[in-house]
N, C-alpha and C. Protein backbone atom coordinates (compact mmCIF):
# COMPACT_ATOMS: atom_id res chain seq x y z
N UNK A 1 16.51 131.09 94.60
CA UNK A 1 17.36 131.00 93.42
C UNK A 1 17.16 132.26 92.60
N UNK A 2 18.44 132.57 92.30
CA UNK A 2 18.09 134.31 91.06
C UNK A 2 17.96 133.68 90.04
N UNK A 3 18.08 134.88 89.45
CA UNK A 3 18.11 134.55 87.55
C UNK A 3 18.71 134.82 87.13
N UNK A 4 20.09 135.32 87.61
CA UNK A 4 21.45 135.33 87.09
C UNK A 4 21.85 133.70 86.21
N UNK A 5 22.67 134.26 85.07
CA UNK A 5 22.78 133.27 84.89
C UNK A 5 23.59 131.90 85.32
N UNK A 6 24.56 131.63 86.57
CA UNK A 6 25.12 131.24 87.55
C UNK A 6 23.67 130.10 88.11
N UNK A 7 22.31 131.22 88.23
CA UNK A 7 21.30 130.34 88.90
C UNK A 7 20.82 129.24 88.28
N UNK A 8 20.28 129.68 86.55
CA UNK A 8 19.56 129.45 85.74
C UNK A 8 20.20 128.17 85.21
N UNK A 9 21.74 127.68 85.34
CA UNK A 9 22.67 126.81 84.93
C UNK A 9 22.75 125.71 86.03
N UNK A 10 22.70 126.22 87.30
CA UNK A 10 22.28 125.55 88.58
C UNK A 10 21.04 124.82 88.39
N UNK A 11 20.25 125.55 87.94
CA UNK A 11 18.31 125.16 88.50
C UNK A 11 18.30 123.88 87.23
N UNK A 12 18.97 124.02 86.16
CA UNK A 12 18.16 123.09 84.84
C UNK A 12 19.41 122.03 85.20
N UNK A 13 20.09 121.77 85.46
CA UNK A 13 21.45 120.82 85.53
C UNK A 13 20.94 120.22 86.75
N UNK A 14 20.71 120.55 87.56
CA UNK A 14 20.14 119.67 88.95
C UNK A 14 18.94 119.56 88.49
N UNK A 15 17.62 119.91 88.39
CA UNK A 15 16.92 118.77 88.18
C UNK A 15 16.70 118.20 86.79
N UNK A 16 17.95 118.06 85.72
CA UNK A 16 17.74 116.95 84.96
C UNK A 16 18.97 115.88 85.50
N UNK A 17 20.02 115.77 86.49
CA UNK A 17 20.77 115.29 86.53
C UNK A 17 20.01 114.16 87.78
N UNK A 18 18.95 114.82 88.66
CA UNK A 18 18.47 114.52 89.78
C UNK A 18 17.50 113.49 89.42
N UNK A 19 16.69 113.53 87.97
CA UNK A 19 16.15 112.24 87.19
C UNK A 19 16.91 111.18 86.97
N UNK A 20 18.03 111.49 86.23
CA UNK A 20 18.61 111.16 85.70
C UNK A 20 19.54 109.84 86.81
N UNK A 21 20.00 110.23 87.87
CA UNK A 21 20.30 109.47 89.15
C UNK A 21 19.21 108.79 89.69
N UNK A 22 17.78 109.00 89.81
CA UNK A 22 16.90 108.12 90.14
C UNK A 22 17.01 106.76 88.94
N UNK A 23 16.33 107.34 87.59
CA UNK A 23 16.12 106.36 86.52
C UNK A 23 17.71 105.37 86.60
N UNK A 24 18.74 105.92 87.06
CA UNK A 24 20.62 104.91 87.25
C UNK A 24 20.15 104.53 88.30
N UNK A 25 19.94 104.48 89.41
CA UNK A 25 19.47 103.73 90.55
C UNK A 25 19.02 102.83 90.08
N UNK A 26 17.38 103.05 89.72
CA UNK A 26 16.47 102.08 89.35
C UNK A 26 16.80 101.09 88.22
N UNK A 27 17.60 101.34 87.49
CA UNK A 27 18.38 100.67 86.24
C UNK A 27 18.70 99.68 86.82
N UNK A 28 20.04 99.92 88.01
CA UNK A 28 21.37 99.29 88.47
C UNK A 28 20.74 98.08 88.81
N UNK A 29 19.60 98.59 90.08
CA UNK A 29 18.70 97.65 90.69
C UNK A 29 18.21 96.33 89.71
N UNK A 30 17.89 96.96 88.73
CA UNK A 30 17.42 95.80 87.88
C UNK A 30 17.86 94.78 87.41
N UNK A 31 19.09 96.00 86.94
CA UNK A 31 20.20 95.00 86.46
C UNK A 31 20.83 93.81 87.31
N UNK A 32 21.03 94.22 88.01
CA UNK A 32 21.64 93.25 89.60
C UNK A 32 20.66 92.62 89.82
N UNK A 33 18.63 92.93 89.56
CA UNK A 33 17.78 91.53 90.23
C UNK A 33 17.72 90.46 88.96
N UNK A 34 18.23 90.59 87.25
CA UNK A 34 18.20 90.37 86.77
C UNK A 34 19.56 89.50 85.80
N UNK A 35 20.52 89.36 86.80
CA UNK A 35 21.71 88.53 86.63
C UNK A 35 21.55 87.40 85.75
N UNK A 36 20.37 86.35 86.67
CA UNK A 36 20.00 85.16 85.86
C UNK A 36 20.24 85.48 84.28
N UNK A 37 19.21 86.08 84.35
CA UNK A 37 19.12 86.40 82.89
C UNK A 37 20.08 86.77 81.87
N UNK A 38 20.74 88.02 82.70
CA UNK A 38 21.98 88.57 81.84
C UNK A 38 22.83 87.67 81.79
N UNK A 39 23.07 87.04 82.36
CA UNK A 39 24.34 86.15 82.37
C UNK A 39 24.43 85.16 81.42
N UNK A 40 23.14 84.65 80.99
CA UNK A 40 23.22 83.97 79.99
C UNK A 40 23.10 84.64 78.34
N UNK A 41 23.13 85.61 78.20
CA UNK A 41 23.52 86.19 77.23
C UNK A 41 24.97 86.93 76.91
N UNK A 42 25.78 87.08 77.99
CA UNK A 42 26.72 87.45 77.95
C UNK A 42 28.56 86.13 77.52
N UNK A 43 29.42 87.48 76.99
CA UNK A 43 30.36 86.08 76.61
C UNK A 43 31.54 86.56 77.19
N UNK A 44 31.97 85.78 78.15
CA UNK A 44 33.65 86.79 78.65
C UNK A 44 33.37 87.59 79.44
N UNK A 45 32.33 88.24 80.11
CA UNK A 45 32.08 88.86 81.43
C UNK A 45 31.38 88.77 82.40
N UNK A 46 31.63 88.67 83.45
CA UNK A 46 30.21 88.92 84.84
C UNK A 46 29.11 89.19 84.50
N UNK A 47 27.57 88.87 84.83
CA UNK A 47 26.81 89.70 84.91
C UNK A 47 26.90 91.02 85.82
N UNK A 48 27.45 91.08 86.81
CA UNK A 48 27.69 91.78 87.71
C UNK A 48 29.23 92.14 88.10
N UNK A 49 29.85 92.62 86.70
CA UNK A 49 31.55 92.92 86.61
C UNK A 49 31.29 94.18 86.92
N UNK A 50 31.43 94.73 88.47
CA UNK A 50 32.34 96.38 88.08
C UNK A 50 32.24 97.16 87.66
N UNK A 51 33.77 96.28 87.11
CA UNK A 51 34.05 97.70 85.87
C UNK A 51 33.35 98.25 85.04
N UNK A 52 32.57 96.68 84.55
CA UNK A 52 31.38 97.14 83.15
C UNK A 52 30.35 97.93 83.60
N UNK A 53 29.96 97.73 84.96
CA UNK A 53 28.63 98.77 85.39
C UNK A 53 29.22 99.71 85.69
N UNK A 54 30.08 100.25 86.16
CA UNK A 54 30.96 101.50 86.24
C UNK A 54 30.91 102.31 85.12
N UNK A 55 31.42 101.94 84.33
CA UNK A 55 32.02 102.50 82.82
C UNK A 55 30.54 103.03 82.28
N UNK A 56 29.77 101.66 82.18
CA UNK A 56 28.25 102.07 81.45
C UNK A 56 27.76 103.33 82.56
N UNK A 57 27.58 103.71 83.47
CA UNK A 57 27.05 104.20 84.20
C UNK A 57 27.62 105.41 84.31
N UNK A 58 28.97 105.90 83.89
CA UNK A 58 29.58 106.98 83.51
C UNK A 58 29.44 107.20 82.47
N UNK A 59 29.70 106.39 81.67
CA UNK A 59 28.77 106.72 80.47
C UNK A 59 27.59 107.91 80.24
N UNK A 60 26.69 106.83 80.64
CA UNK A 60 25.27 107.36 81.07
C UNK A 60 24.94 108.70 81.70
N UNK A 61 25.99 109.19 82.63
CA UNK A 61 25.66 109.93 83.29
C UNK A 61 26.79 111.13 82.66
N UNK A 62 27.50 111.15 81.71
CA UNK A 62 28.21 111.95 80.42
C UNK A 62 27.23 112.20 79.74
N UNK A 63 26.84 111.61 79.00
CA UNK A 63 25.62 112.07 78.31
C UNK A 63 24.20 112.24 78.77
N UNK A 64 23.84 112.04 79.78
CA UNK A 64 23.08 113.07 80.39
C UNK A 64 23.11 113.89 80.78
N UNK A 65 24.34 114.54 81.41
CA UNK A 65 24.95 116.18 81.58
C UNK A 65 25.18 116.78 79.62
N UNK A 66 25.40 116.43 78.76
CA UNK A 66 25.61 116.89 77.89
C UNK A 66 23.93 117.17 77.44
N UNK A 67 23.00 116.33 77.29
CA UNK A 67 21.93 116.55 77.43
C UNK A 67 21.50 117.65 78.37
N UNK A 68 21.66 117.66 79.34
CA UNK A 68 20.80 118.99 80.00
C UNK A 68 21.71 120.18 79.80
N UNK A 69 23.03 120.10 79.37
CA UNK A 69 23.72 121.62 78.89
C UNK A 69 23.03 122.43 77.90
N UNK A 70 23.20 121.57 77.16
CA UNK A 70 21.67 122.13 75.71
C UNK A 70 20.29 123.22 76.37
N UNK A 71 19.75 122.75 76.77
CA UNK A 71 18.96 123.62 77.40
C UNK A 71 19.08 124.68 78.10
N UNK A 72 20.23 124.00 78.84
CA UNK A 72 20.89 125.25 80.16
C UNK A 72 21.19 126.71 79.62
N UNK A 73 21.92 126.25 77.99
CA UNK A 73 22.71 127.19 77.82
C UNK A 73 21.22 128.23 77.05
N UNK A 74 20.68 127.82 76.07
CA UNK A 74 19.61 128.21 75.66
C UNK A 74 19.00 129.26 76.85
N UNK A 75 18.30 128.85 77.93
CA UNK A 75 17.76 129.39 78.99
C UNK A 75 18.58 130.35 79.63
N UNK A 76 20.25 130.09 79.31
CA UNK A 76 20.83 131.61 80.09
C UNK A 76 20.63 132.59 79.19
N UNK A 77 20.52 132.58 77.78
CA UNK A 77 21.11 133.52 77.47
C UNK A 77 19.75 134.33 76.98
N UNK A 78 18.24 134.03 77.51
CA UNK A 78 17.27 134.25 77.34
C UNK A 78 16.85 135.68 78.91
N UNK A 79 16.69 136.96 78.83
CA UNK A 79 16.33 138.17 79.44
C UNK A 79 15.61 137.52 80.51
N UNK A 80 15.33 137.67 81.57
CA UNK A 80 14.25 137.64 82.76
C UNK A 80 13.26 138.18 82.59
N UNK A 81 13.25 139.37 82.06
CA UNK A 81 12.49 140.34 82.21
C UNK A 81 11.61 139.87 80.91
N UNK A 82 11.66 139.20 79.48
CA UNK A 82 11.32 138.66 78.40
C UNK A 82 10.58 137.76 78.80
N UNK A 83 11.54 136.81 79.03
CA UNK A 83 10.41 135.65 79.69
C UNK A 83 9.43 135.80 80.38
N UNK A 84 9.61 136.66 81.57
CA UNK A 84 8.45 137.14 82.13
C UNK A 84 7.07 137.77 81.46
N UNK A 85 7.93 138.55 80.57
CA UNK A 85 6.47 139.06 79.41
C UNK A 85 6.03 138.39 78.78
N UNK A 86 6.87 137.66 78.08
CA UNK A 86 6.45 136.21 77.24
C UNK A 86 4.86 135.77 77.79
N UNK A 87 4.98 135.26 79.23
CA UNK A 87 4.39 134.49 80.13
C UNK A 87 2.87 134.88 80.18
């Protein structure tokens, strides 16, 4: 990977997006072993509607790309050669 900034936008967006898809996995999972439960708190929907885990889960995964842009952008516009001295 360089340090162009093309790379540097690559490298921080994949691995916060790559958490970010484990911790939605592990969510979903839960959510789905945990129906019983949800279901009785809910009024007018599935525990396991779809759409609603769809939507939430795009959601989720909108604002976790907006979350790791923040950084991304910070880190491009920071010298190679700086950071390196920084270091």
């Amino acid at each position: 990977m360089d340090a162009r900034t093309g790379g540097v936008l690559a490298l921080i967006l994949g691995q916060g997006m790559k958490l970010v898809l484990v911790g939605q996995g592990v969510g979903l999972i839960t959510a789905l072993g945990l129906t019983r439960l949800i279901a009785s708190r809910l009024y007018g929907i599935a525990a396991t509607d779809p759409s609603v885990l769809l939507c939430v889960s795009g959601l989720l995964l909108l604002v976790a790309l907006l979350a790791c842009c923040l950084p991304a952008r910070r880190a491009m516009r920071v010298d190679a050669m700086e950071a390196l001295r920084y270091e």
